[in-house]
Protein backbone atom coordinates (compact mmCIF):
# COMPACT_ATOMS: atom_id res chain seq x y z
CA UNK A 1 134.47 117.81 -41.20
CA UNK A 2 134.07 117.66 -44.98
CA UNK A 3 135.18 120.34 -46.88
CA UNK A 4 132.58 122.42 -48.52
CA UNK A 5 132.61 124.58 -51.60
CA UNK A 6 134.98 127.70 -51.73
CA UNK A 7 132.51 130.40 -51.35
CA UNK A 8 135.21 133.19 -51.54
CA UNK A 9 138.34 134.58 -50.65
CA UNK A 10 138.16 138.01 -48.78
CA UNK A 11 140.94 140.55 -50.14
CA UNK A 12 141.21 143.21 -47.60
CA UNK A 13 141.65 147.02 -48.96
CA UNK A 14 142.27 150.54 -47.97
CA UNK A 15 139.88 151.20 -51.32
CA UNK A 16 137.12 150.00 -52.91
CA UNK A 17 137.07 151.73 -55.77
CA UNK A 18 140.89 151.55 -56.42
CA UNK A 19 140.25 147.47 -55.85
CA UNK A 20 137.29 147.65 -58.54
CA UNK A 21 139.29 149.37 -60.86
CA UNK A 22 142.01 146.66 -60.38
CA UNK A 23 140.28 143.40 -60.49
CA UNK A 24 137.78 145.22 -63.43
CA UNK A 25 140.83 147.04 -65.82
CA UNK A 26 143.48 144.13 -64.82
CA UNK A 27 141.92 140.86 -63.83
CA UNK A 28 139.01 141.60 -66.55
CA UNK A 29 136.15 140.71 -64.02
CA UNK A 30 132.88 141.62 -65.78
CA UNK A 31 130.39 141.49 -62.98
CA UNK A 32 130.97 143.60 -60.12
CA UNK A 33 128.35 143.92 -57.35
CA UNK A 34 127.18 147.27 -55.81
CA UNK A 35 129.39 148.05 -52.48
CA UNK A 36 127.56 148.02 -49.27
CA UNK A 37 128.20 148.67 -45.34
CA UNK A 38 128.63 146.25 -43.09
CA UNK A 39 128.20 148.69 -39.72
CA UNK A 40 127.70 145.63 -36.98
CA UNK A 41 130.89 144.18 -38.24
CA UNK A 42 132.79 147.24 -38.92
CA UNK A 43 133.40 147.17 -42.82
CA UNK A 44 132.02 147.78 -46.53
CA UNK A 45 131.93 144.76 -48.97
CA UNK A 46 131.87 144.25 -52.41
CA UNK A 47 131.38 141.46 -54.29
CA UNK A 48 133.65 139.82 -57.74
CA UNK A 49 132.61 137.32 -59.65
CA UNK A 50 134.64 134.89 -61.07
CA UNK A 51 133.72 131.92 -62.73
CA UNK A 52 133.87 129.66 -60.33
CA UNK A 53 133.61 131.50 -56.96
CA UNK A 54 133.73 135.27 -55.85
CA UNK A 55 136.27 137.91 -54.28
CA UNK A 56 134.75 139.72 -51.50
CA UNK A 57 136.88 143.06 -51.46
CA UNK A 58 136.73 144.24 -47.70
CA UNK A 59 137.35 147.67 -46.56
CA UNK A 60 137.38 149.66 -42.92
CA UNK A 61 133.88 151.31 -42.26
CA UNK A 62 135.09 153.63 -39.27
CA UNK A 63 137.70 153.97 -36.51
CA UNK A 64 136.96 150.54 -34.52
CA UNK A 65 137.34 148.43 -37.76
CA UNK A 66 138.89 145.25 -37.16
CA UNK A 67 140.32 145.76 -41.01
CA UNK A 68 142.41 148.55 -39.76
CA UNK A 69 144.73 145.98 -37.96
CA UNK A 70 145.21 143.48 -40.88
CA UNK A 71 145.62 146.88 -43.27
CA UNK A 72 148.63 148.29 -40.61
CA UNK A 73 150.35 145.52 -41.14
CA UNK A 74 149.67 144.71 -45.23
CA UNK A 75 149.36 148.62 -46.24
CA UNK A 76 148.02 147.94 -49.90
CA UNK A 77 145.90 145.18 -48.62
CA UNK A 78 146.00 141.48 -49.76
CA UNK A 79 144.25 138.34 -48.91
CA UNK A 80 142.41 138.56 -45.78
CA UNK A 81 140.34 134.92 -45.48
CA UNK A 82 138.94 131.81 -47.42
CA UNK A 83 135.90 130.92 -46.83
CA UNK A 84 133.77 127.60 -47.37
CA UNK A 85 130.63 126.45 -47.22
CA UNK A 86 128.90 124.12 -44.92
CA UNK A 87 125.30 122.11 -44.91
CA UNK A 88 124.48 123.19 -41.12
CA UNK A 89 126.80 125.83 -39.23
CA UNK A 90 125.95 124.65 -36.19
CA UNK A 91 127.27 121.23 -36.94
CA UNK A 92 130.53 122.88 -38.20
CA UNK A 93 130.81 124.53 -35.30
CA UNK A 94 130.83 121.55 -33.09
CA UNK A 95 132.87 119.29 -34.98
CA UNK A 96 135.72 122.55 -35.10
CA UNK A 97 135.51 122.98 -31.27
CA UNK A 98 135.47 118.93 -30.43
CA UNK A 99 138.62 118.94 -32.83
CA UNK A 100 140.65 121.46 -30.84
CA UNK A 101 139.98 124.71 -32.94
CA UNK A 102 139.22 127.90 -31.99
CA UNK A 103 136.17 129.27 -33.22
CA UNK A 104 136.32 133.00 -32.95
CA UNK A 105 132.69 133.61 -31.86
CA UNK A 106 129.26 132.63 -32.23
CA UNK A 107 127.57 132.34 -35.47
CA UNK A 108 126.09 135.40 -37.05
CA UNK A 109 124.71 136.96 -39.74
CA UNK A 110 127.62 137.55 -42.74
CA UNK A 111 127.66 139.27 -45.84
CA UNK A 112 125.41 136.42 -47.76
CA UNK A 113 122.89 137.01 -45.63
CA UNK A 114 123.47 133.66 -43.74
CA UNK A 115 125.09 132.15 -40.86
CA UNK A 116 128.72 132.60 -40.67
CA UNK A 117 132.19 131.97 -37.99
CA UNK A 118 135.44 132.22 -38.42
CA UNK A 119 138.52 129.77 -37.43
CA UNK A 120 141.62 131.18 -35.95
CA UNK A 121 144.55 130.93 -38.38
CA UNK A 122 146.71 129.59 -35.86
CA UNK A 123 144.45 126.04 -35.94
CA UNK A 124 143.97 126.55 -39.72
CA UNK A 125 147.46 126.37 -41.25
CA UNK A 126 147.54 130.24 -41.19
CA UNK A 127 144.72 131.34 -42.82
CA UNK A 128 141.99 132.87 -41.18
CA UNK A 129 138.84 130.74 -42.44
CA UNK A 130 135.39 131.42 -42.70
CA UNK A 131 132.54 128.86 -42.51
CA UNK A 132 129.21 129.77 -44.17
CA UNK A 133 125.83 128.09 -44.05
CA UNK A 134 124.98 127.47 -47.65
CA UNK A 135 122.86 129.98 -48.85
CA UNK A 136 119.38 128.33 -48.92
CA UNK A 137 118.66 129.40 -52.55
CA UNK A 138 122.05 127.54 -53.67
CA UNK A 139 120.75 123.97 -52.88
């Protein structure tokens, strides 16, 4: 497996706007991308650019939420997942599974618009990790 670019690192939150006013008033982050639901997987995104990657700023969208769980446990939120980038998910996939991990799903459709899975933390040093097929118009 060779590690990809960091894509982002998902910050879960019981608020959106509260987080916007935070990483905006606070972390002085100047471009802020419009929220927007998430209904298949049960949440509302919204994107932070930094200068080098983004914070994707995840919040519950309804009562079967898998946020909700992560959120009962951290009530003010905190980091949820990295995520990195990978030439052909697919691939990924594979080589994760032959080495032991477990992939939590198939691939699917993430908040990029492009193929994503994640890794249980328990195989990935504790964090929960996304993989993401690089966005097409990146190359």
């Amino acid at each position: 497996m060779k590690l990809g670019r960091l894509n982002h690192i998902g910050v879960a939150t019981p608020s959106i706007p509260d987080s916007i006013a935070h990483w905006r008033d606070v972390m002085g982050a100047t471009k802020i991308h419009e929220p927007f639901d998430m209904p298949a997987q049960g949440v509302k995104v919204c994107f932070v650019d930094t200068p080098n990657t983004q914070i994707e700023l995840i919040e519950p969208l309804g009562a079967g939420s898998p946020i909700h769980g992560f959120l009962a446990k951290n009530p003010l939120g905190g980091q949820h997942h990295v995520c990195f980038e990978v030439p052909d998910i697919h691939a990924a996939k594979a080589e994760f599974e032959a080495m032991g991990k477990k992939v939590l799903g198939e691939p699917r459709i993430g908040a990029h618009g492009t193929l994503i899975f994640f890794v249980h933390p328990k195989d990935m040093g504790g964090m929960l990790t996304e993989i993401m097929e690089t966005p097409k118009e990146a190359h």
